[in-house]
Protein backbone atom coordinates (compact mmCIF):
# COMPACT_ATOMS: atom_id res chain seq x y z
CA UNK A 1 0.00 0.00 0.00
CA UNK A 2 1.52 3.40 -1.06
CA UNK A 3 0.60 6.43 1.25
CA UNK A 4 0.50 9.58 0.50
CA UNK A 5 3.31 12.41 0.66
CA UNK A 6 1.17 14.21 2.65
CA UNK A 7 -0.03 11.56 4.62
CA UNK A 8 3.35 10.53 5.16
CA UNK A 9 4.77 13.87 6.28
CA UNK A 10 1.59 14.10 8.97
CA UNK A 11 2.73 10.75 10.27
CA UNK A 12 6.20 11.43 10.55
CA UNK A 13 5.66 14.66 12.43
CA UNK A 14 3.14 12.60 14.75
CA UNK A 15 5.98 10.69 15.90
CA UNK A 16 8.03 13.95 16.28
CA UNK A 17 5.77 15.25 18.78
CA UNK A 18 5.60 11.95 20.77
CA UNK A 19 9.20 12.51 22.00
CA UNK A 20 10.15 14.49 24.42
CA UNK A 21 13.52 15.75 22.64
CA UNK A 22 14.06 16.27 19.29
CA UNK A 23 17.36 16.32 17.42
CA UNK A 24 18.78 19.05 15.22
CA UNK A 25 17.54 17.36 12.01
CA UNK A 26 14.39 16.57 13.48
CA UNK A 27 13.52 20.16 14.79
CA UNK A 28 14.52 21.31 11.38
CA UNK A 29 11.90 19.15 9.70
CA UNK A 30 9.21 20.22 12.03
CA UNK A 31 10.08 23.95 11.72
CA UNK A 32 10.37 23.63 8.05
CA UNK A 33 13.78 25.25 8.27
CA UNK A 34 17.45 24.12 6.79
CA UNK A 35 19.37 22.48 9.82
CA UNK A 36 22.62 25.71 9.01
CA UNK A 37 19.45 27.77 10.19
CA UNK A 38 18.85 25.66 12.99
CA UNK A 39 22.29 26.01 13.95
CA UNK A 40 22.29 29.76 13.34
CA UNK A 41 19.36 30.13 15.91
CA UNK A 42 21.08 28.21 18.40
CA UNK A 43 24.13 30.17 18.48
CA UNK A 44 22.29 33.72 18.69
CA UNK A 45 20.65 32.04 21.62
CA UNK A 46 16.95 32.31 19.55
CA UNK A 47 15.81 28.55 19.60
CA UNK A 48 15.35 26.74 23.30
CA UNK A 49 17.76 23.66 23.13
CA UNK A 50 20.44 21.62 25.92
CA UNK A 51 23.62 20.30 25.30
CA UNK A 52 24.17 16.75 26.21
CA UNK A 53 27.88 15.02 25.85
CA UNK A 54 28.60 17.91 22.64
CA UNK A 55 25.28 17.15 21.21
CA UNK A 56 22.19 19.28 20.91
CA UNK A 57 18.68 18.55 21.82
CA UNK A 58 15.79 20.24 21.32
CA UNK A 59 12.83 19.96 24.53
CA UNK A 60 9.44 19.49 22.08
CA UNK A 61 7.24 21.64 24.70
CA UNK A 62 9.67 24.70 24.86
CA UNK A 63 10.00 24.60 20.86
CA UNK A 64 6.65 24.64 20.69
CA UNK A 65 6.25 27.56 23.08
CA UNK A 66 9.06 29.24 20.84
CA UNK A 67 6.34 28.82 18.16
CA UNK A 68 3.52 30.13 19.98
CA UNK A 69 5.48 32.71 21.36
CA UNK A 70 6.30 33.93 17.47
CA UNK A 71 3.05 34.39 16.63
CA UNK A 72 2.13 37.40 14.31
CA UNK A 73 -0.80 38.38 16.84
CA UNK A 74 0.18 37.56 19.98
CA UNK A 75 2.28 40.97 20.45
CA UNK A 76 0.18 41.94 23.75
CA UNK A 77 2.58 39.69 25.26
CA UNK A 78 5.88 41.21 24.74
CA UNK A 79 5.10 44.04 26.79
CA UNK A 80 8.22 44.41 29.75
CA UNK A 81 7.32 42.85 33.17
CA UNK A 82 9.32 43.15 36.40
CA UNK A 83 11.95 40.20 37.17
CA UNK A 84 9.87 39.77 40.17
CA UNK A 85 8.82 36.20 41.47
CA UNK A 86 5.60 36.46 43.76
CA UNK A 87 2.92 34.24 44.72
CA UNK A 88 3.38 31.32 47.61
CA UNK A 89 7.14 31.00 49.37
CA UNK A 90 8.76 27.89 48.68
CA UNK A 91 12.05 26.94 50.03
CA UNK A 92 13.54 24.94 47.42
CA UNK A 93 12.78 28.02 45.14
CA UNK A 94 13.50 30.83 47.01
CA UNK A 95 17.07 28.64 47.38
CA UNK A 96 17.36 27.99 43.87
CA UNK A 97 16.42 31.54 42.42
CA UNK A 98 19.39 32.76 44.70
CA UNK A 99 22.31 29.81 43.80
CA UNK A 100 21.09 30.04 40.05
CA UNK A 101 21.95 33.66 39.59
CA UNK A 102 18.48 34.07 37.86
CA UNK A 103 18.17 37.81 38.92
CA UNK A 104 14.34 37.30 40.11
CA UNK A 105 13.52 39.77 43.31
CA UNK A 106 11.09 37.82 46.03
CA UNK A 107 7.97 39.07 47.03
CA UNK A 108 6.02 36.46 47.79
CA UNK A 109 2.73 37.16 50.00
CA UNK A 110 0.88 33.73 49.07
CA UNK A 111 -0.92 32.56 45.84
CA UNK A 112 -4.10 34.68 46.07
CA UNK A 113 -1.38 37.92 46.05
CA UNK A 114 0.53 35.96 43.36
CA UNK A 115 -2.72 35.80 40.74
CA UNK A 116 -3.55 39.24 41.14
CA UNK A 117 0.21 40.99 40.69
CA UNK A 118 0.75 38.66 37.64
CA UNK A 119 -2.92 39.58 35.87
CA UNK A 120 -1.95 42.99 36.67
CA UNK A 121 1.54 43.04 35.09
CA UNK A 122 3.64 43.62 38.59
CA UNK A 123 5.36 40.45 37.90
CA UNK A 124 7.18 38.17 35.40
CA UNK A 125 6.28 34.54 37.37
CA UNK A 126 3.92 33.68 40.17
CA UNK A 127 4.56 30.21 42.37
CA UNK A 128 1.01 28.66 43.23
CA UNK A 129 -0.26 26.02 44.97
CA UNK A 130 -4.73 26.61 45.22
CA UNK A 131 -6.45 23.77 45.49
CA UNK A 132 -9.41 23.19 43.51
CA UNK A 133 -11.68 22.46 46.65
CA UNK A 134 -14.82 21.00 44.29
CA UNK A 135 -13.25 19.22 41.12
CA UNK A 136 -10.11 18.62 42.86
CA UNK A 137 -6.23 19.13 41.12
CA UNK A 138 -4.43 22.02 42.01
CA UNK A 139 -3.72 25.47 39.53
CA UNK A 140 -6.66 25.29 37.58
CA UNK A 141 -6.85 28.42 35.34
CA UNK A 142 -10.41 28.80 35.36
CA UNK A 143 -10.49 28.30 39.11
CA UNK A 144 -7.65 30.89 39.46
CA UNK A 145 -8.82 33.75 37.53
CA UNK A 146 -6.41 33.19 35.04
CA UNK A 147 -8.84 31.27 32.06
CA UNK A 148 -8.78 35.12 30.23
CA UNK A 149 -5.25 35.26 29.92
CA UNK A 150 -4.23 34.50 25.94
CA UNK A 151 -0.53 33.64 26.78
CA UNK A 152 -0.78 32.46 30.61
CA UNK A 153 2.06 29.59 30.51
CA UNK A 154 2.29 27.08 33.71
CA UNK A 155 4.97 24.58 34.33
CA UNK A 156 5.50 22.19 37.43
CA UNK A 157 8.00 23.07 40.09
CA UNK A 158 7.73 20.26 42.44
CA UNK A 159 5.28 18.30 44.55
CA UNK A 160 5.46 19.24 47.99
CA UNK A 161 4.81 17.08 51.42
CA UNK A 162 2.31 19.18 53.74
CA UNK A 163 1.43 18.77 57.15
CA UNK A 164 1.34 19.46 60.42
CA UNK A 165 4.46 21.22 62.01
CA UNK A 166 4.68 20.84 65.39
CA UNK A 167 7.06 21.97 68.40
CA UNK A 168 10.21 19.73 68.91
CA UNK A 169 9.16 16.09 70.20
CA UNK A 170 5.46 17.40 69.90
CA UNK A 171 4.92 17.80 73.89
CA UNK A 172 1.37 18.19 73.67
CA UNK A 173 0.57 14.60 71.82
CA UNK A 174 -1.23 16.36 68.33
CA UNK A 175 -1.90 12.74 66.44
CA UNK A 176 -4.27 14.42 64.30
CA UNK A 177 -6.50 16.93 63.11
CA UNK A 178 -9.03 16.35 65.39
CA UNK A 179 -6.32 17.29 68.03
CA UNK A 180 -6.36 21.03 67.26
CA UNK A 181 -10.05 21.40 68.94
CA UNK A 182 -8.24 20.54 72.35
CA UNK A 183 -7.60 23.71 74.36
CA UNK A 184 -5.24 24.97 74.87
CA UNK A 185 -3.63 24.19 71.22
CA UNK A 186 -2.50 27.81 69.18
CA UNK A 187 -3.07 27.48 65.88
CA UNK A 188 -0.72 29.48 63.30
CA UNK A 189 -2.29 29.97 59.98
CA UNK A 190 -1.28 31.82 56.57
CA UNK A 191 -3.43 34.86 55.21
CA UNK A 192 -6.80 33.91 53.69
CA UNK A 193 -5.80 33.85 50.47
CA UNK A 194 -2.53 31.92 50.49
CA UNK A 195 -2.67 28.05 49.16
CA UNK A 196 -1.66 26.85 53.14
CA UNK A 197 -4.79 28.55 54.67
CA UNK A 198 -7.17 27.03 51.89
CA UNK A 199 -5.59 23.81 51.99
CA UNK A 200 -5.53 23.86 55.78
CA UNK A 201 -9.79 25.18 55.79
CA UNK A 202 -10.56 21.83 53.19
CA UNK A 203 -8.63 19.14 55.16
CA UNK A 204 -10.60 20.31 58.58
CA UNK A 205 -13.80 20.14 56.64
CA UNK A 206 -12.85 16.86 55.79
CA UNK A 207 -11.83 15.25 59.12
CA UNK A 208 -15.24 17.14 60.58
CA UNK A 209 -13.77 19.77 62.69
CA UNK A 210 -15.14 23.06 62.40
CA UNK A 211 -12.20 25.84 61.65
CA UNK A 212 -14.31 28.12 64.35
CA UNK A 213 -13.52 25.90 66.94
CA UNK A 214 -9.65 26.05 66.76
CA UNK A 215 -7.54 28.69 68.48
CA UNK A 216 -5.83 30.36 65.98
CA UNK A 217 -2.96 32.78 66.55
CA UNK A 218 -4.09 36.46 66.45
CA UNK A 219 -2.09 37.61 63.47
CA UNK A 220 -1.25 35.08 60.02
CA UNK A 221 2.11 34.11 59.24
CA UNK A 222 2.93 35.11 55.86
CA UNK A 223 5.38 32.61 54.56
CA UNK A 224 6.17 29.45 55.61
CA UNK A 225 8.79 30.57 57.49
CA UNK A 226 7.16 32.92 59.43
CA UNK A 227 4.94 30.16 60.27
CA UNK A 228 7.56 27.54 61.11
CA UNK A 229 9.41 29.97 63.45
CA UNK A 230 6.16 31.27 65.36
CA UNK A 231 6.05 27.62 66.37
CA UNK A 232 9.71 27.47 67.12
CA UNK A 233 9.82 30.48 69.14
CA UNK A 234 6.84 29.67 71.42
CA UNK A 235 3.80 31.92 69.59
CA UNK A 236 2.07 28.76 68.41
CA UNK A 237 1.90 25.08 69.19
CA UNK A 238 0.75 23.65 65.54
CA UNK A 239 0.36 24.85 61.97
CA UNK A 240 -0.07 23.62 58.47
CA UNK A 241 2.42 24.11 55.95
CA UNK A 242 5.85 22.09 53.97
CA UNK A 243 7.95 19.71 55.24
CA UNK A 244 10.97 21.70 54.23
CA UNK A 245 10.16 24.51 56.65
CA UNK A 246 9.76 22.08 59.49
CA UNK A 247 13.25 20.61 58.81
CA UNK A 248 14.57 23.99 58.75
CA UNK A 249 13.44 25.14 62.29
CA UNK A 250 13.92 21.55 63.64
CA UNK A 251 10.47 20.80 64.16
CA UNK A 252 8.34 17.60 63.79
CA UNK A 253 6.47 17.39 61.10
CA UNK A 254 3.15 15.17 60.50
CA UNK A 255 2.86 14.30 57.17
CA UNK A 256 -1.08 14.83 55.71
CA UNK A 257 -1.25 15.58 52.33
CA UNK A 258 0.85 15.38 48.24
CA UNK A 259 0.00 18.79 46.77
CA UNK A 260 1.32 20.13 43.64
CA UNK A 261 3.67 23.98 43.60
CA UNK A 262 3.93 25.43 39.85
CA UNK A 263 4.79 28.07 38.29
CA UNK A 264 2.58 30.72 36.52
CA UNK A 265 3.60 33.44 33.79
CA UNK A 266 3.03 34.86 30.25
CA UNK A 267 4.51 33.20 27.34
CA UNK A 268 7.38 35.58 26.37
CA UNK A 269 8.53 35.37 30.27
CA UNK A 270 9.37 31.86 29.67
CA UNK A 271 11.89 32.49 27.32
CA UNK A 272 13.57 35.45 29.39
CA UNK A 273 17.06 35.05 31.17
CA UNK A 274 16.17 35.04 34.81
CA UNK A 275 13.55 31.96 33.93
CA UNK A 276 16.27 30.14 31.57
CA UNK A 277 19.16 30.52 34.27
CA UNK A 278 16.66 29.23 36.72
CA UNK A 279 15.57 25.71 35.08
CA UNK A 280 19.12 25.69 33.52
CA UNK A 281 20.32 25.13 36.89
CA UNK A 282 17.52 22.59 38.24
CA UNK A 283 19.29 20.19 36.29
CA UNK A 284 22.72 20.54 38.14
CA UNK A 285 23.41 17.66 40.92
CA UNK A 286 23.44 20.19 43.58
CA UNK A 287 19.63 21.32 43.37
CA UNK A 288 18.60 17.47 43.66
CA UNK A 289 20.66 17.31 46.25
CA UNK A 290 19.90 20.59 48.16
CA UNK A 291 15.47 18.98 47.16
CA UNK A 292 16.71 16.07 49.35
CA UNK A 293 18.44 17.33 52.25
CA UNK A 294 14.82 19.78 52.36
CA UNK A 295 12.67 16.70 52.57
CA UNK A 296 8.99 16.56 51.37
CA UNK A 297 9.59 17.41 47.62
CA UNK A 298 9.33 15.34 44.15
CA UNK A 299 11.00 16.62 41.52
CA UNK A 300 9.80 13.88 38.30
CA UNK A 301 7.90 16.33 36.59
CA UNK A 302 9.66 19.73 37.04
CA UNK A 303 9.99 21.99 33.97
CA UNK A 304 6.80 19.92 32.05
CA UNK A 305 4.40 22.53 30.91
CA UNK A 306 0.43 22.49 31.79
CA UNK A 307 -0.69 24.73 30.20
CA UNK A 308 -0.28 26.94 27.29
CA UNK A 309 -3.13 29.00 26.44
């Protein structure tokens, strides 16, 4: 049976986009381009594309975001945004936009704050984590507030281990959930609209304890950190929030729930230096390393994009 040139050519870039690399040749082929132009684009630094042992690769979901990126009428993108990371704190992150020499300034005030400064232009990437409390999955556009932005780009970070962080050798017993209804336990909570304090409402609706019940602390941490030290220090007995903050203020940590952290930002951001340097360097030893000495986080899907609008 003879098939078709075009046929043939449809097939052959179906297999194309089944892998998740594609050589110089192949990229070539799918861009319709000569593989000197290829070349050409790789050494002005135009076309995405990693080295491995002297030869070049090609990641199929960033050359197709170079695509989409290139489009004739998607120019409302390219307009300048600060290289400012807000949204949810995450200490593998904050770590790695540091040691990668990415550039990015921190201001992160939790997801909710995160949304709003990137829809509003205050910010080149946002670092989420809201739970979709009635279809489940986490990041949702729609859910978010995002679903009207043309060139909104997510990739995974990590998934993250949260829980319970309690005081060193947890002297008052908390087993559970249904502990934190015991007087006299302090509860320290996040700001309404970060991705802990929504998290932490859904999980005590789901164990049956009514959030009115608890003693929460008078004023929200806002960052994990503050969190994890208002324990530390004496302030609070118990809050929600990553194991990586509870290993850094050596406290016990009770493991509750897998939740997923990405990363949120128009299309042309992707392609700017402080976001390259930053997954450039996710893929040295050291930042698996540094993940594993944090505890709680999985790292199999970092840098795979969700969506692209």
């Amino acid at each position: 049976m003879t098939v078709a040139r075009g046929d043939a050519g449809v097939a052959k870039g179906d297999a194309y986009l089944a892998r998740t690399y594609l050589t110089t040749a192949e990229v070539a082929e799918y861009l319709r381009l000569k593989e000197r132009k290829v070349y050409d684009l790789v050494r002005q630094g135009e076309i995405p594309c990693v080295r491995v042992t002297g030869k070049l690769l090609f990641p199929r979901q960033s050359i197709d975001l170079w695509l989409m990126n290139h489009l004739e009428g998607d120019r409302a993108s390219r307009q300048p945004v600060p290289c400012v990371l807000v949204g949810s704190q995450d200490p593998l992150l904050e770590w790695a936009v540091r040691e990668s020499g990415s550039g990015l300034a921190l201001l992160c005030h939790g997801s909710g704050d995160g949304v709003r400064r990137l829809l509003s232009g205050e910010a080149m990437l946002a670092g989420l984590h809201l739970l979709d409390e009635e279809r489940g999955g986490y990041n949702r556009p729609d859910a978010l507030g995002l679903s009207g932005m043309r060139d909104l780009v997510i990739v995974r970070w990590a998934t993250r281990r949260q829980g319970l962080l309690l005081a060193p050798g947890n002297p008052l017993g908390i087993d559970s959930l249904v502990d934190l209804a015991r007087a006299p336990v302090r509860v320290a909570h996040r700001q309404a609209d970060a991705g802990a304090h929504r998290l932490l409402l859904w999980l005590l609706a789901r164990a049956g304890v009514d959030a009115d019940s608890l003693e929460f602390t008078a004023h929200p941490s806002l960052s994990e950190d503050d969190l994890a030290l208002s324990i530390r220090q004496g302030e609070a007995d118990v809050g929600l929030g990553v194991e990586a903050a509870a290993h850094r203020q050596d406290l016990t940590f009770l493991p509750l729930h897998e939740e997923c952290f990405d990363l949120a930002m128009r299309r042309r951001s992707y392609f700017e230096p402080p976001l390259q340097r930053l997954l450039a360097f996710t893929r040295q030893p050291r930042f698996a390393e540094r993940a594993q000495a944090l505890g709680g986080y999985g790292l199999d899907e970092l840098g795979r994009v969700l969506h692209n609008a």
